[in-house]
PDB file of N, CA and C in Angstrom:
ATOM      1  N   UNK A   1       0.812  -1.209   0.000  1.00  0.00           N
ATOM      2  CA  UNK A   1       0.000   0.000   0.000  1.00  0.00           C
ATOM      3  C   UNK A   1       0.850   1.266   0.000  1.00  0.00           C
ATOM      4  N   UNK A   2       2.172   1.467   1.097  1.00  0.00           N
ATOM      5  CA  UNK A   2       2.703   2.322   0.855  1.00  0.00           C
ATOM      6  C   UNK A   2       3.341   2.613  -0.761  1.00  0.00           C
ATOM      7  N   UNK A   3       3.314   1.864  -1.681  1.00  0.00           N
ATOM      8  CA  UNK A   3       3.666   2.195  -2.485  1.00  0.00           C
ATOM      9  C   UNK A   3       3.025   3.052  -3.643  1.00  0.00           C
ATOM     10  N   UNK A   4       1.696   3.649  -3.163  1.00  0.00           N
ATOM     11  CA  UNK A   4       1.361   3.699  -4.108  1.00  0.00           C
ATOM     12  C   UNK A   4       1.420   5.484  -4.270  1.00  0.00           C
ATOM     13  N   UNK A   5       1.487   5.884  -5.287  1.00  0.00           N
ATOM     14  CA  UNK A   5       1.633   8.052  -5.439  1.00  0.00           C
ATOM     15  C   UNK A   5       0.872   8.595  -4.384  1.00  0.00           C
ATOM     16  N   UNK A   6       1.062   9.165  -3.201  1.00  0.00           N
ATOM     17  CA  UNK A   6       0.494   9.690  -2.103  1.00  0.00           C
ATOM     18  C   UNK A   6       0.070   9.643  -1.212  1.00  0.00           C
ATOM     19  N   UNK A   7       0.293   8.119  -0.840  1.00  0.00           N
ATOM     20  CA  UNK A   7       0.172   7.518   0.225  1.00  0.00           C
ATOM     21  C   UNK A   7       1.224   7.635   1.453  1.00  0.00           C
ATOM     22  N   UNK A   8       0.835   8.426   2.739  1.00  0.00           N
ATOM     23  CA  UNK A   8       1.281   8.392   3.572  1.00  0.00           C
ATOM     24  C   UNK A   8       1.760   7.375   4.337  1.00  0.00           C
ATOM     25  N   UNK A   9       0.443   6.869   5.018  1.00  0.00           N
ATOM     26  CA  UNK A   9       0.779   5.480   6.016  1.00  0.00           C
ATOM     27  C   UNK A   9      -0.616   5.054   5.554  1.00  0.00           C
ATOM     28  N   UNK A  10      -0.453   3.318   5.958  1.00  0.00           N
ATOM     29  CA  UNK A  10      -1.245   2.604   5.888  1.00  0.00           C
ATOM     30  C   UNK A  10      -1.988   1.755   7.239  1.00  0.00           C
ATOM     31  N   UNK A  11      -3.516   1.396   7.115  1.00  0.00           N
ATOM     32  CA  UNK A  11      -3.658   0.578   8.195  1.00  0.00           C
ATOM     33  C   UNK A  11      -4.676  -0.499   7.781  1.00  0.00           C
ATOM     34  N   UNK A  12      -4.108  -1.672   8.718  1.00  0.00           N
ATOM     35  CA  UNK A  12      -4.722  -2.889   8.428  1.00  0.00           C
ATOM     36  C   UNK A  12      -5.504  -3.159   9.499  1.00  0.00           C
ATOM     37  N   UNK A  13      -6.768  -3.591   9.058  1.00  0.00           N
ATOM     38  CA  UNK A  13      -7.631  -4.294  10.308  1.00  0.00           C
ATOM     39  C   UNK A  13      -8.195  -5.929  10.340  1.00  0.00           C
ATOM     40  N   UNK A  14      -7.452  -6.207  11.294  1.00  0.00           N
ATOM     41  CA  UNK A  14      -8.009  -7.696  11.267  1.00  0.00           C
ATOM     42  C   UNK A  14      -8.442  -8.333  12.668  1.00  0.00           C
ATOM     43  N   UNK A  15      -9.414  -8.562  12.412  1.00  0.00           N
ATOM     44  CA  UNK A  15     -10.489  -9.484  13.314  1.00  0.00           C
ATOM     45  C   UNK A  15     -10.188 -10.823  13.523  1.00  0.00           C
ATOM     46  N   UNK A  16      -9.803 -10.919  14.955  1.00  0.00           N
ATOM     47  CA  UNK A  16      -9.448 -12.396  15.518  1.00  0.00           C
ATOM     48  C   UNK A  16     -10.080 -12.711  16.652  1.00  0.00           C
ATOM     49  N   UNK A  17     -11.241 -13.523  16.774  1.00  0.00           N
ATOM     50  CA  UNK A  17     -12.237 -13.500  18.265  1.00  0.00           C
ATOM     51  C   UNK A  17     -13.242 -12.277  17.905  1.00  0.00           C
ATOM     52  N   UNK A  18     -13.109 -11.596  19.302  1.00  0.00           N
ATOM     53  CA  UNK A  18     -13.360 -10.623  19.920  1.00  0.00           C
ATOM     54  C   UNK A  18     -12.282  -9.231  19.493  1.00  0.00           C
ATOM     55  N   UNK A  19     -11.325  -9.538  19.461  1.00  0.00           N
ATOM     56  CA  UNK A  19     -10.288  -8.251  19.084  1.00  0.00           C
ATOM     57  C   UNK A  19     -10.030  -8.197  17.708  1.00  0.00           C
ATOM     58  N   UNK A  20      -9.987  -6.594  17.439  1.00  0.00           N
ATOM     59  CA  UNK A  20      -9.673  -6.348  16.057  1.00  0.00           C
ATOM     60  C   UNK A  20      -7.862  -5.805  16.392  1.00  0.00           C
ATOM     61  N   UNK A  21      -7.063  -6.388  15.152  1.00  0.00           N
ATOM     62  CA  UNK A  21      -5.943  -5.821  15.462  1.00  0.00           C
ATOM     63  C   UNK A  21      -6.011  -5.109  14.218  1.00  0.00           C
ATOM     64  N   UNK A  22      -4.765  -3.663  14.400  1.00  0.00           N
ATOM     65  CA  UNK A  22      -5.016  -2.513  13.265  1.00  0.00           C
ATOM     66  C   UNK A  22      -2.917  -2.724  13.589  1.00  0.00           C
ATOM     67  N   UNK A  23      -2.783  -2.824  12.329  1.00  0.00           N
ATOM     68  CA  UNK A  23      -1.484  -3.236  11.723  1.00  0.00           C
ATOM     69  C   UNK A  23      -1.131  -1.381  10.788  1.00  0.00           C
ATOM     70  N   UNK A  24      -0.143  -0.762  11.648  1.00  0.00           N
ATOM     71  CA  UNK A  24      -0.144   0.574  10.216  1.00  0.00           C
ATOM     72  C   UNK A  24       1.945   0.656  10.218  1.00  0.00           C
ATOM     73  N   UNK A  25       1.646   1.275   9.269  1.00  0.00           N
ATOM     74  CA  UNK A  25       3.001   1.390   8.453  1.00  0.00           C
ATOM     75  C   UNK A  25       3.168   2.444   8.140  1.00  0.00           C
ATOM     76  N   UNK A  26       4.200   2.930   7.890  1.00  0.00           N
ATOM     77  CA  UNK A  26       4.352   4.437   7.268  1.00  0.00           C
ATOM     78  C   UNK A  26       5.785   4.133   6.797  1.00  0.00           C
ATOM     79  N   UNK A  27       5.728   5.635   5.795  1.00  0.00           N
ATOM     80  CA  UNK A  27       6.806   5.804   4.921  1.00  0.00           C
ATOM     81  C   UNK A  27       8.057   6.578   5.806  1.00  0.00           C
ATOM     82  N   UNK A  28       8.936   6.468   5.893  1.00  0.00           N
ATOM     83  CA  UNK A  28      10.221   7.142   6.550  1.00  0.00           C
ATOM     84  C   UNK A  28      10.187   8.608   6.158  1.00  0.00           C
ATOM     85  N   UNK A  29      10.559   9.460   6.869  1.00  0.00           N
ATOM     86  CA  UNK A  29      11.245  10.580   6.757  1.00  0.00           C
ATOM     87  C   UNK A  29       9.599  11.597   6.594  1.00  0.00           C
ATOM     88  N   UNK A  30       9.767  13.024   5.924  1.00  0.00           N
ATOM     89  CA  UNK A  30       9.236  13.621   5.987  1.00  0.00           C
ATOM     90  C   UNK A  30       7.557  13.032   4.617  1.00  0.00           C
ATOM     91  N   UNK A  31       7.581  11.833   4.480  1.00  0.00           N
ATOM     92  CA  UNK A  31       7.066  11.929   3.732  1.00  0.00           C
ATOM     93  C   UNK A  31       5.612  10.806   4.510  1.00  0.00           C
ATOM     94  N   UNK A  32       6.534  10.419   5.331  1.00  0.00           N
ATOM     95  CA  UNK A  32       5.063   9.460   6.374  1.00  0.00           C
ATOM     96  C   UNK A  32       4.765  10.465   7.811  1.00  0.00           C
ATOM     97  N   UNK A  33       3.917   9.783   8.175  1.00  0.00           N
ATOM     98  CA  UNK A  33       3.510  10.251   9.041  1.00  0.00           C
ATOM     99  C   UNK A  33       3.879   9.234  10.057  1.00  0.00           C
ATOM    100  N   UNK A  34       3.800   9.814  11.581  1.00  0.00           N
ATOM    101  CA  UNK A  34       4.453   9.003  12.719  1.00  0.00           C
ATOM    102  C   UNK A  34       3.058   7.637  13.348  1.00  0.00           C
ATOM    103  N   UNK A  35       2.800   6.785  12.581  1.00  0.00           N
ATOM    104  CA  UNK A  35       1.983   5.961  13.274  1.00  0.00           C
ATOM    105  C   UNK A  35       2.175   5.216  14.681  1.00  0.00           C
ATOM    106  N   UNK A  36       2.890   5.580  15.380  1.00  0.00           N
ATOM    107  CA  UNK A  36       3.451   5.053  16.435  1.00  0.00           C
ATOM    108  C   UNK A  36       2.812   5.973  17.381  1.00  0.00           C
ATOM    109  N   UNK A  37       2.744   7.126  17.378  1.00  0.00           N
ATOM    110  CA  UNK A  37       1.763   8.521  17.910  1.00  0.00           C
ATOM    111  C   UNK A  37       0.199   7.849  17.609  1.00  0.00           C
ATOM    112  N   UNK A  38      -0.514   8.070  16.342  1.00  0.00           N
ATOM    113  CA  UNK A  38      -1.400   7.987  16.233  1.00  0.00           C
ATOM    114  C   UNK A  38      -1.999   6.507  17.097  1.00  0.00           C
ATOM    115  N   UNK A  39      -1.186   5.239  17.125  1.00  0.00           N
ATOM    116  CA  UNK A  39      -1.587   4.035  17.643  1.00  0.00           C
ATOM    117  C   UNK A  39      -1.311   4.007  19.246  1.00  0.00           C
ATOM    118  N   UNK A  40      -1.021   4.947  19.392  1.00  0.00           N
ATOM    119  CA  UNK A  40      -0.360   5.286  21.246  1.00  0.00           C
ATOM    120  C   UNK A  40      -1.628   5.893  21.490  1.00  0.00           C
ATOM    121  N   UNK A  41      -2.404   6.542  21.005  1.00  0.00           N
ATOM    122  CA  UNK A  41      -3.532   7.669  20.867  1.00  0.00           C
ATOM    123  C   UNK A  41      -4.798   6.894  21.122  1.00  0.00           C
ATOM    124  N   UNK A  42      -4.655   5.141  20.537  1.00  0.00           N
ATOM    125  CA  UNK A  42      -5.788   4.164  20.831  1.00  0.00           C
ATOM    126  C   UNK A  42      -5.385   3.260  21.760  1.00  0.00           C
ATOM    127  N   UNK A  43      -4.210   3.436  22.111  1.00  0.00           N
ATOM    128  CA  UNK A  43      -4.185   2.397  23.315  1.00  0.00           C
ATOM    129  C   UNK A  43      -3.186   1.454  22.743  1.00  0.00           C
ATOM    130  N   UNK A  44      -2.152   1.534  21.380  1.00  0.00           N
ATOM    131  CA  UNK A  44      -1.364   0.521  21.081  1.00  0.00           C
ATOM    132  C   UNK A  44       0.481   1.549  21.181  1.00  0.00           C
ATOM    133  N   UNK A  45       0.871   0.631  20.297  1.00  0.00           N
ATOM    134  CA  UNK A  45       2.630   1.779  20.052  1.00  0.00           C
ATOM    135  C   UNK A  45       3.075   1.338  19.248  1.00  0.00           C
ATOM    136  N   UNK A  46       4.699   1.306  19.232  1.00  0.00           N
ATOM    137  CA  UNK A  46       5.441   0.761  18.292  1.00  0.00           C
ATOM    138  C   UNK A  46       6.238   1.686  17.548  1.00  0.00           C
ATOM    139  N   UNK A  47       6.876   1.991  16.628  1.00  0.00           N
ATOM    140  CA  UNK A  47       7.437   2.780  16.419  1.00  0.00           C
ATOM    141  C   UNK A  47       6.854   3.549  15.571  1.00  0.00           C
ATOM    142  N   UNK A  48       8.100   4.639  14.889  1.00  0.00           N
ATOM    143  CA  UNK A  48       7.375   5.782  14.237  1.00  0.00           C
ATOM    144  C   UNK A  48       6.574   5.481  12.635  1.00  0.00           C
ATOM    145  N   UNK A  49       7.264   4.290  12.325  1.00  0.00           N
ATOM    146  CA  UNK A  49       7.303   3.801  10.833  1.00  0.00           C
ATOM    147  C   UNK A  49       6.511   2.557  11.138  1.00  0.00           C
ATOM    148  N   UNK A  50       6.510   1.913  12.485  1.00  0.00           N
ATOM    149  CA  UNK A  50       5.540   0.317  12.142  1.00  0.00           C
ATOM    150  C   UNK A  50       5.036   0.699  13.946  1.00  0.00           C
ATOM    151  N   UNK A  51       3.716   0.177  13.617  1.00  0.00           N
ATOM    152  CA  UNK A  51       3.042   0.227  14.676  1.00  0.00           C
ATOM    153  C   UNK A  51       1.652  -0.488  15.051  1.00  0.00           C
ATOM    154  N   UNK A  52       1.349  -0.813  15.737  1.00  0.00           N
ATOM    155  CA  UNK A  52      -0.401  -1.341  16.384  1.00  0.00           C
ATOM    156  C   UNK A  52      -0.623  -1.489  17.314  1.00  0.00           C
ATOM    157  N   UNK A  53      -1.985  -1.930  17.425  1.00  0.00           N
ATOM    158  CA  UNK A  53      -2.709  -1.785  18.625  1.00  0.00           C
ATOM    159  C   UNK A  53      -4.232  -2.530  18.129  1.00  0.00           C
ATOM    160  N   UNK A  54      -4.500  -2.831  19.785  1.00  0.00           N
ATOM    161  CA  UNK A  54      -5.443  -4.084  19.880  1.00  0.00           C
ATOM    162  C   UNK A  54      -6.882  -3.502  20.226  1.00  0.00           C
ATOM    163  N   UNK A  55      -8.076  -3.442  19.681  1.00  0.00           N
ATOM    164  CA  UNK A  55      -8.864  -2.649  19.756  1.00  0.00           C
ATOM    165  C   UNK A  55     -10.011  -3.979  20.355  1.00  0.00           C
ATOM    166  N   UNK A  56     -10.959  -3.669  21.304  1.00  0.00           N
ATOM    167  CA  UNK A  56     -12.131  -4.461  21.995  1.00  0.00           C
ATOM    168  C   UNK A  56     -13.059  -3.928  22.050  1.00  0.00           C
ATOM    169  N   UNK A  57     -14.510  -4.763  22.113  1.00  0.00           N
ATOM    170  CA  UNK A  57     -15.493  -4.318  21.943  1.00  0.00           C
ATOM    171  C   UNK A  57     -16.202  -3.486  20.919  1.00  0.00           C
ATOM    172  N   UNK A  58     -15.505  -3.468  19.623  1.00  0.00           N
ATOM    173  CA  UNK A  58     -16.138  -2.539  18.671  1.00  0.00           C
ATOM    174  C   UNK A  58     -15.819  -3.772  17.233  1.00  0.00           C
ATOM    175  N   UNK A  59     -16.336  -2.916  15.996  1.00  0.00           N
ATOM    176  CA  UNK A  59     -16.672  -3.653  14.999  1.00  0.00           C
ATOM    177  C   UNK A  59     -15.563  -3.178  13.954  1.00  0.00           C
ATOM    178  N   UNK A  60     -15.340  -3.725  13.159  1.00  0.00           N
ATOM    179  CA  UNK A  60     -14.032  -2.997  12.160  1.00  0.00           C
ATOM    180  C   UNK A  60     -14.491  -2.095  11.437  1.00  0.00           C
ATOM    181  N   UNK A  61     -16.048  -2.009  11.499  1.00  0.00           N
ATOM    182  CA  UNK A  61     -15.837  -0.331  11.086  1.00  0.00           C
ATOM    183  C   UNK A  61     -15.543   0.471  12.158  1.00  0.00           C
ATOM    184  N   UNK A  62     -16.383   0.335  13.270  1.00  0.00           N
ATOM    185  CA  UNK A  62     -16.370   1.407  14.401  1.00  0.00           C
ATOM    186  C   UNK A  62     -14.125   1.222  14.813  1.00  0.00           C
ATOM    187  N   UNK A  63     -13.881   0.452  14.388  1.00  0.00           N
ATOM    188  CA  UNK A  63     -12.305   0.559  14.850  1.00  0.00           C
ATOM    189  C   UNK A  63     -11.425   1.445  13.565  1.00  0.00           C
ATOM    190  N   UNK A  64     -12.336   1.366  12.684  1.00  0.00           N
ATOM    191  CA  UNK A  64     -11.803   2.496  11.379  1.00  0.00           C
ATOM    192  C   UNK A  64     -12.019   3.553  11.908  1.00  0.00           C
ATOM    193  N   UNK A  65     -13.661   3.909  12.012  1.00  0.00           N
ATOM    194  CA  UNK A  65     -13.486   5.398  12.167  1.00  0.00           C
ATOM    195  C   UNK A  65     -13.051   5.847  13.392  1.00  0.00           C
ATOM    196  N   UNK A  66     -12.810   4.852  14.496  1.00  0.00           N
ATOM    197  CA  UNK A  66     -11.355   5.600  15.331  1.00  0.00           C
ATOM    198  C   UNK A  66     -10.409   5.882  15.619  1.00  0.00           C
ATOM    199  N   UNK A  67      -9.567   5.606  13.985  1.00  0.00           N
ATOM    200  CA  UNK A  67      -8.454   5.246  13.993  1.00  0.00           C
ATOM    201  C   UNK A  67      -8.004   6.901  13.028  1.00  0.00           C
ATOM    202  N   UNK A  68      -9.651   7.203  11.862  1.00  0.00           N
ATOM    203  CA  UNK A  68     -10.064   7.889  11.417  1.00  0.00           C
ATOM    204  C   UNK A  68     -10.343   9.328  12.141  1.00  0.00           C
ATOM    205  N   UNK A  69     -10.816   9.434  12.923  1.00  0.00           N
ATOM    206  CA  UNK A  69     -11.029  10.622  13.772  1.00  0.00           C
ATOM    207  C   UNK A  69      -9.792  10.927  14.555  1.00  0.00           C
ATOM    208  N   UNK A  70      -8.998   9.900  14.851  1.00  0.00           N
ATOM    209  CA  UNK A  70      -7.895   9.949  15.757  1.00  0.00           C
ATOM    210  C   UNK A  70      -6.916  11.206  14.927  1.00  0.00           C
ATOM    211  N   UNK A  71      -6.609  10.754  13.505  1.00  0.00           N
ATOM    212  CA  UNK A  71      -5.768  10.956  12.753  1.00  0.00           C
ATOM    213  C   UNK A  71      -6.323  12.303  12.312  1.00  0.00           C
ATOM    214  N   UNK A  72      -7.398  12.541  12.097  1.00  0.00           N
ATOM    215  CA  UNK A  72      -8.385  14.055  11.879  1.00  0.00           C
ATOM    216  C   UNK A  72      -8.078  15.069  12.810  1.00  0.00           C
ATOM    217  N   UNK A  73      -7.857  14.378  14.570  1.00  0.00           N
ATOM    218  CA  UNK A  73      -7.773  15.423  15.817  1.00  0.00           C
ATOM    219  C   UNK A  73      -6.344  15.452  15.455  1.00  0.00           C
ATOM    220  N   UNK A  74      -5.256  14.760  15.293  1.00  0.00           N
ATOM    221  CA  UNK A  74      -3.913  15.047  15.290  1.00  0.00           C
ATOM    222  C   UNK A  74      -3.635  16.127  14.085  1.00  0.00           C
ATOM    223  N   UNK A  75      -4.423  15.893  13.293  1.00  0.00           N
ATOM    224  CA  UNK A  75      -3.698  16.681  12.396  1.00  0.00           C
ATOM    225  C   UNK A  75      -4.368  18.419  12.631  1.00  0.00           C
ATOM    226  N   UNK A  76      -5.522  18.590  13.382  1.00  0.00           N
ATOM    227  CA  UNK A  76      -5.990  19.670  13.612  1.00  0.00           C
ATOM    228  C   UNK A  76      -5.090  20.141  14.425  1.00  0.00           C
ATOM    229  N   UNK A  77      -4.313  18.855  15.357  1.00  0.00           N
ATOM    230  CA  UNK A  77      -3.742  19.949  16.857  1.00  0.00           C
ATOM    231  C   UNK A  77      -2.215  20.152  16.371  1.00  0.00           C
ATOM    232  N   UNK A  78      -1.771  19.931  14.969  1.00  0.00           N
ATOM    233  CA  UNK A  78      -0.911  19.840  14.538  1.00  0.00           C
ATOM    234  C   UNK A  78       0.346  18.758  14.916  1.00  0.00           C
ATOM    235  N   UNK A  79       0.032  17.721  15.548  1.00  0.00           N
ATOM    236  CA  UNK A  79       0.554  16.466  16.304  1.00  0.00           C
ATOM    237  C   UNK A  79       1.185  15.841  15.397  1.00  0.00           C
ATOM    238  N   UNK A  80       0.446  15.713  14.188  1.00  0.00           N
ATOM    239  CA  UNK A  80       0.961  14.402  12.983  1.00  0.00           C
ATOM    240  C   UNK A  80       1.340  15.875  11.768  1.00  0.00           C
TER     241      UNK A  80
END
């Protein structure tokens, strides 16, 4: 996914049980964004370029659009 013309970072969601895990990636340097922030923000970490976190009780959409809004407030508070 990162490969493709304008793609920042990427995120994966996958459903195992009860928990959705969200798998994201980003591109190095000024051209990704720090997913390691944004996944610290839901309760996961990892570094600036590879990161996740384990999301409960919600559905893989409802774990999109919080992964979605997360990334909306960072970029308003100028974070990401």
């Amino acid at each position: 996914l990162l490969n493709i013309t304008g793609i920042k970072a990427s995120f994966v969601f996958t459903r195992v049980k009860e928990t959705i895990f969200v798998s994201a990636r980003s591109m190095e340097g000024e051209d990704g964004i720090n997913v390691q922030l944004v996944m610290e923000r839901i309760g996961g970490g990892g570094h600036g370029t590879i990161a996740g976190a384990q999301l409960q009780n919600m559905t893989e959409t409802q774990g999109m659009d919080l992964v979605k809004r997360t990334i909306a407030n960072m970029q308003k508070e100028g974070a990401i």
